[in-house]
N, C-alpha and C. Protein backbone atom coordinates (compact mmCIF):
# COMPACT_ATOMS: atom_id res chain seq x y z
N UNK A 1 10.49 3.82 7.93
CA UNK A 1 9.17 3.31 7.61
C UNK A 1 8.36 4.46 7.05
N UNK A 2 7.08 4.07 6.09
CA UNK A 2 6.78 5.12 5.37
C UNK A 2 5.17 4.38 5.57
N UNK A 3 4.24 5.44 5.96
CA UNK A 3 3.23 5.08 6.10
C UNK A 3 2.39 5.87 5.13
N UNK A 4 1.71 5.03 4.54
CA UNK A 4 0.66 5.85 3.43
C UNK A 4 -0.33 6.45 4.02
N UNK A 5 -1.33 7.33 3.82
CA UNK A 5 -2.53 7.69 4.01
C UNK A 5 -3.27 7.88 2.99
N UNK A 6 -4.60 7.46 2.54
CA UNK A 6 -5.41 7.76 1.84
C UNK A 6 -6.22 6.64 0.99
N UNK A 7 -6.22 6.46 -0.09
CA UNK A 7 -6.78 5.47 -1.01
C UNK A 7 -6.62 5.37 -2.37
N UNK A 8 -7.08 4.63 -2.85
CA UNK A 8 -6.61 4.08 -4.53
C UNK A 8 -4.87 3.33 -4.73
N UNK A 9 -4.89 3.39 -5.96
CA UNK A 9 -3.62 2.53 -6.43
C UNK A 9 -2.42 3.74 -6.62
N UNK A 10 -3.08 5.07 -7.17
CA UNK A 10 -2.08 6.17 -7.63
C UNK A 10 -1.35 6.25 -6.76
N UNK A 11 -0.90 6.27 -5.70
CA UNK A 11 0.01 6.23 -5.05
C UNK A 11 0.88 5.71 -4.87
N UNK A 12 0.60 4.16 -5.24
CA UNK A 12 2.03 3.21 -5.57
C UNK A 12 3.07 3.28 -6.59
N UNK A 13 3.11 4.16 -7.42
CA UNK A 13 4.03 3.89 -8.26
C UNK A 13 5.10 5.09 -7.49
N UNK A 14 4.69 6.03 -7.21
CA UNK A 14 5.39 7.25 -6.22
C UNK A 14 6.13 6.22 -5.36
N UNK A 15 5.31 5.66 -4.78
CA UNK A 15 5.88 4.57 -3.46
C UNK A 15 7.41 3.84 -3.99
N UNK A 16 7.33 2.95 -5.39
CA UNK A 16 7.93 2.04 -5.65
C UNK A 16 9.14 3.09 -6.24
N UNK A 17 9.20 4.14 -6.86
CA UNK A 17 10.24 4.94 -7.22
C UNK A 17 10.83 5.52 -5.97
N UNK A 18 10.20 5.85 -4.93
CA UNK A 18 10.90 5.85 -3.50
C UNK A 18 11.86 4.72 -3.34
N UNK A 19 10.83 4.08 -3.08
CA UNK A 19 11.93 2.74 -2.93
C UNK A 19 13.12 2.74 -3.86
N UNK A 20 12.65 2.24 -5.03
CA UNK A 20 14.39 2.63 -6.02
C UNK A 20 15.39 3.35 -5.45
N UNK A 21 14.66 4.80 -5.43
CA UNK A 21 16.04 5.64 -5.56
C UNK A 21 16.65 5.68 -3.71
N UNK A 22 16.01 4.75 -2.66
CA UNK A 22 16.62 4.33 -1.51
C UNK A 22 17.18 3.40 -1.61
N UNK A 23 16.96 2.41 -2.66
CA UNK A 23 17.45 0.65 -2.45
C UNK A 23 16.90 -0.01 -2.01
N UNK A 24 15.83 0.08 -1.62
CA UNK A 24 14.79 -0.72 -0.12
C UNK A 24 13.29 -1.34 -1.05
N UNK A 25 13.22 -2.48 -0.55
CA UNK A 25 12.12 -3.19 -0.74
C UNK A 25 10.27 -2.72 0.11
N UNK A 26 9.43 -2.95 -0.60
CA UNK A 26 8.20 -1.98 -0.03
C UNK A 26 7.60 -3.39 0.47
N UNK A 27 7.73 -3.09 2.13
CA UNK A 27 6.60 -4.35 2.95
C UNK A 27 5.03 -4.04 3.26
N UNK A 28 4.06 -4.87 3.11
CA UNK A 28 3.03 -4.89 3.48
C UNK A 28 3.23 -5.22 5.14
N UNK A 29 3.15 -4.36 5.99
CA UNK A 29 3.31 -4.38 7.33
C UNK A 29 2.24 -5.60 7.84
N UNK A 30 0.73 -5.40 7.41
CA UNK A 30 -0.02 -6.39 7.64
C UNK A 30 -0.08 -7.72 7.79
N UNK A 31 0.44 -8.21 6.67
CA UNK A 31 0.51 -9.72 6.29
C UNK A 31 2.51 -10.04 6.05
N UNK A 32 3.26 -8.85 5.83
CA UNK A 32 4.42 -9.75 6.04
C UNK A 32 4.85 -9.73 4.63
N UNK A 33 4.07 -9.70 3.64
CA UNK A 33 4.45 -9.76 1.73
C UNK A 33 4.99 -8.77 1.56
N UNK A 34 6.12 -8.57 0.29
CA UNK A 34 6.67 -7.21 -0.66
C UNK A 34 5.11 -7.08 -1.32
N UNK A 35 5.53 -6.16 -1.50
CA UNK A 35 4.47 -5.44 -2.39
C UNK A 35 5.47 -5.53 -3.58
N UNK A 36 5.00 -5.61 -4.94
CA UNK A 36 5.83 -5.04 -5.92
C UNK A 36 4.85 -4.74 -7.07
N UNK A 37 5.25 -4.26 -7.94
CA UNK A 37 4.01 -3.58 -9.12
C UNK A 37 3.54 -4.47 -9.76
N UNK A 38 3.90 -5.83 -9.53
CA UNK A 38 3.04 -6.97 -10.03
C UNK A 38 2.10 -7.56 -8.85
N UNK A 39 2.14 -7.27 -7.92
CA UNK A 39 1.64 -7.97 -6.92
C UNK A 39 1.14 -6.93 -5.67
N UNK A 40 0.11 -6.21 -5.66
CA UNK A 40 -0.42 -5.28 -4.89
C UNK A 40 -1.39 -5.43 -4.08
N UNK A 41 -1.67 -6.69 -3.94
CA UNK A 41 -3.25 -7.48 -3.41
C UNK A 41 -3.60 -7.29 -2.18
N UNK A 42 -2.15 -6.86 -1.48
CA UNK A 42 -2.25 -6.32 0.20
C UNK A 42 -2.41 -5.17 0.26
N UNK A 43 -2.12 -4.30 -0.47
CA UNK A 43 -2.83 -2.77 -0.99
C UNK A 43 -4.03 -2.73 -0.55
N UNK A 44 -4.75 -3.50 -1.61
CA UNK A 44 -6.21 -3.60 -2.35
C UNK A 44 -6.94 -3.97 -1.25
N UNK A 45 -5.85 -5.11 -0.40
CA UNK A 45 -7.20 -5.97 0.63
C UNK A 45 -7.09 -5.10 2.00
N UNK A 46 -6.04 -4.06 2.27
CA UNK A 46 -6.46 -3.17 3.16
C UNK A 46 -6.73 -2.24 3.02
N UNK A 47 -7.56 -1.53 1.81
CA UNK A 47 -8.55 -0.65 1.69
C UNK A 47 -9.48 -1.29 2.00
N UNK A 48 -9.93 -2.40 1.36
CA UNK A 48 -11.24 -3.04 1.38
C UNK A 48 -11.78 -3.00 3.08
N UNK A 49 -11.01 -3.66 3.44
CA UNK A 49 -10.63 -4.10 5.26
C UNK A 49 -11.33 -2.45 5.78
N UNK A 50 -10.46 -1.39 5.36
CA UNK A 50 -10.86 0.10 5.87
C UNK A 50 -11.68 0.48 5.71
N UNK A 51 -12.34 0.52 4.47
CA UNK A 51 -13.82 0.39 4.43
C UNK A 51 -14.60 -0.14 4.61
N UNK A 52 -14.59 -1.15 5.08
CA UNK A 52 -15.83 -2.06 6.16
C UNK A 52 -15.50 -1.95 6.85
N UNK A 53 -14.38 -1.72 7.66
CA UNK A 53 -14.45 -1.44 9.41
C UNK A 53 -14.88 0.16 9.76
N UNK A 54 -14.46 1.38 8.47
CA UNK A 54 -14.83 2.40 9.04
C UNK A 54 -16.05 3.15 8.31
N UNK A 55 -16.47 2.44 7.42
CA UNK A 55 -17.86 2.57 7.20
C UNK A 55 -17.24 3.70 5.42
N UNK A 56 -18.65 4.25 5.18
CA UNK A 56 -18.38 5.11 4.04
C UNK A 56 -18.14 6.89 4.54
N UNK A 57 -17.06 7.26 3.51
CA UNK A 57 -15.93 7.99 3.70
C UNK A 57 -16.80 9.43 3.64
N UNK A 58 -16.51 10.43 4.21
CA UNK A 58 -17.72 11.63 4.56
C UNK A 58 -17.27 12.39 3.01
């Protein structure tokens, strides 16, 4: 398991070439969906989520 830290999208494409060169599919732990470079919306909706629960970033 590979846990991200941080924010924005730049990070996913790093992510999805991981994946490749393992063979392995990238899960949104949250909701249960692949993530794939067409479809990132569980990304997007748990930043959003992080920033309203932990307020604005110092």
């Amino acid at each position: 398991m590979l846990h991200i830290r941080g924010s924005g999208g730049d990070v996913l494409p790093d992510v999805f070439r991981l994946a490749e060169a393992l063979r392995c599919k990238v899960l949104d732990c949250a909701n249960g969906d692949l993530i794939t470079p067409g479809h990132t919306s569980g990304w997007e909706a748990f930043q959003e989520y992080r920033e309203r629960a932990l307020g604005p970033s110092q």
